[in-house]
C-alpha atoms as a PDB file:
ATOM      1  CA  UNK A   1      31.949 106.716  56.281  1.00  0.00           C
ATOM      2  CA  UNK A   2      34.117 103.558  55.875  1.00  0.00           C
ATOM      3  CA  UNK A   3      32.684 100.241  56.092  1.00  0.00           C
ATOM      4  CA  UNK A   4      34.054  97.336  56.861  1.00  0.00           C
ATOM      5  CA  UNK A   5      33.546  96.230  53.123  1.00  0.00           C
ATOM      6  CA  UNK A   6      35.879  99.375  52.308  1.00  0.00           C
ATOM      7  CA  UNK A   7      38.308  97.865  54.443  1.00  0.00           C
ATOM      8  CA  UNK A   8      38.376  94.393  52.709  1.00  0.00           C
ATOM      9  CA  UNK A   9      39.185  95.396  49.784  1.00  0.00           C
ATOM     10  CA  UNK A  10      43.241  95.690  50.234  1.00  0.00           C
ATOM     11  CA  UNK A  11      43.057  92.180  51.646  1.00  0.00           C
ATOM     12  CA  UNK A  12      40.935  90.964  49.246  1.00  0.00           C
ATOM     13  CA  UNK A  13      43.489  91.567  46.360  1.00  0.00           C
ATOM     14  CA  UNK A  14      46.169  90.148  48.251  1.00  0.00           C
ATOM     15  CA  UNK A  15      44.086  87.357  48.001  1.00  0.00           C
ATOM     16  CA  UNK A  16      43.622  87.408  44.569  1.00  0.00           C
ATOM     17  CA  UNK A  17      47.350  87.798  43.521  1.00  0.00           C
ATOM     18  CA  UNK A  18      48.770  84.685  41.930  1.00  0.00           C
ATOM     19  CA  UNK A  19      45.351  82.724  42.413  1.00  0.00           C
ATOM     20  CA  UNK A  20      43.984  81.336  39.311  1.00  0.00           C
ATOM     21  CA  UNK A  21      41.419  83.506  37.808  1.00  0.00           C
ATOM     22  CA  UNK A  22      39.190  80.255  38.072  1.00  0.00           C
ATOM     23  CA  UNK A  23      38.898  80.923  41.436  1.00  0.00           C
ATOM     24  CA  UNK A  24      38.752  84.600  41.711  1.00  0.00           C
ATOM     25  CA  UNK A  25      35.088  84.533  42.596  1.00  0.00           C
ATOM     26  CA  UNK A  26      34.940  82.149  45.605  1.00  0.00           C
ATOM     27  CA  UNK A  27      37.894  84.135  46.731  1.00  0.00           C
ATOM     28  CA  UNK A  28      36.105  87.241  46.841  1.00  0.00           C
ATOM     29  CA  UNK A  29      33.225  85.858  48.649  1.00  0.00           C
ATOM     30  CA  UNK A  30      36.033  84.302  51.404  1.00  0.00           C
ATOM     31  CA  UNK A  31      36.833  87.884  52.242  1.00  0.00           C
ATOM     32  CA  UNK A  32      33.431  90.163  52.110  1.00  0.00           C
ATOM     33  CA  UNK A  33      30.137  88.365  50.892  1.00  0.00           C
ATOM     34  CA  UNK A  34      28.765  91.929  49.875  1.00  0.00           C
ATOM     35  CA  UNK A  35      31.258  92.832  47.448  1.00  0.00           C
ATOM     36  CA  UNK A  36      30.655  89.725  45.240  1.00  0.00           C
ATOM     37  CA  UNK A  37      26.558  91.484  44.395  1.00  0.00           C
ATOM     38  CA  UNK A  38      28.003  94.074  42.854  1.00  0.00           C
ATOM     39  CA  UNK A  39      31.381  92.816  40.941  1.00  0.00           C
ATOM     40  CA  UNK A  40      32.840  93.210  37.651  1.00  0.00           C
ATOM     41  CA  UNK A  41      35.242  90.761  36.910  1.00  0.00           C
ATOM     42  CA  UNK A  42      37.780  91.138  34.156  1.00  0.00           C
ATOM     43  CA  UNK A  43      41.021  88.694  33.715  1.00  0.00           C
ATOM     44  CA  UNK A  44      44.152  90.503  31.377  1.00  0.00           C
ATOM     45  CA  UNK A  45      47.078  88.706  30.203  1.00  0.00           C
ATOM     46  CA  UNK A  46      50.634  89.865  30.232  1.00  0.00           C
ATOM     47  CA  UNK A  47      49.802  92.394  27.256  1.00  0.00           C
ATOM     48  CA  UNK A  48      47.169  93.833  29.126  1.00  0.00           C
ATOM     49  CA  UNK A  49      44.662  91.755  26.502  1.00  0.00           C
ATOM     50  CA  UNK A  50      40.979  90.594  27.765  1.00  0.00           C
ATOM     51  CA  UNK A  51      41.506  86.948  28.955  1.00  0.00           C
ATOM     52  CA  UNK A  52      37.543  86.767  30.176  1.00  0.00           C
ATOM     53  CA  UNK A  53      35.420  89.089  31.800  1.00  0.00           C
ATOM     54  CA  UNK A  54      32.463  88.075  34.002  1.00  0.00           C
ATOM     55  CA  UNK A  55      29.292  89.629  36.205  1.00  0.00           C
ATOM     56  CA  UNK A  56      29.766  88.037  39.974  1.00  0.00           C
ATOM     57  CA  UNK A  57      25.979  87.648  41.103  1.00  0.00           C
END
């Protein structure tokens, strides 16, 4: 089964790309409300190094 959530996904990082990380949570919620419950959030530099990492609730 696909759900529409499944679908939002693609947009949703389209979205994301070249948004500030800041951000990156209201963005999410823009797209699909649902997907923000259950989100891990982790922001890497250019070398791939942990910027900040978050729990979306």
């Amino acid at each position: 089964m696909l759900v529409p959530t499944t679908w939002n996904f693609p947009t949703c990082s389209r979205g994301l790309k070249g948004a500030p990380w800041q951000i990156a949570e209201m963005v999410v919620r823009a797209y699909d409300p649902c997907v923000s419950c259950a989100t891990h959030m982790i922001v890497v530099d250019e070398k791939n190094r942990i910027v900040a990492q978050r729990i979306i609730q």
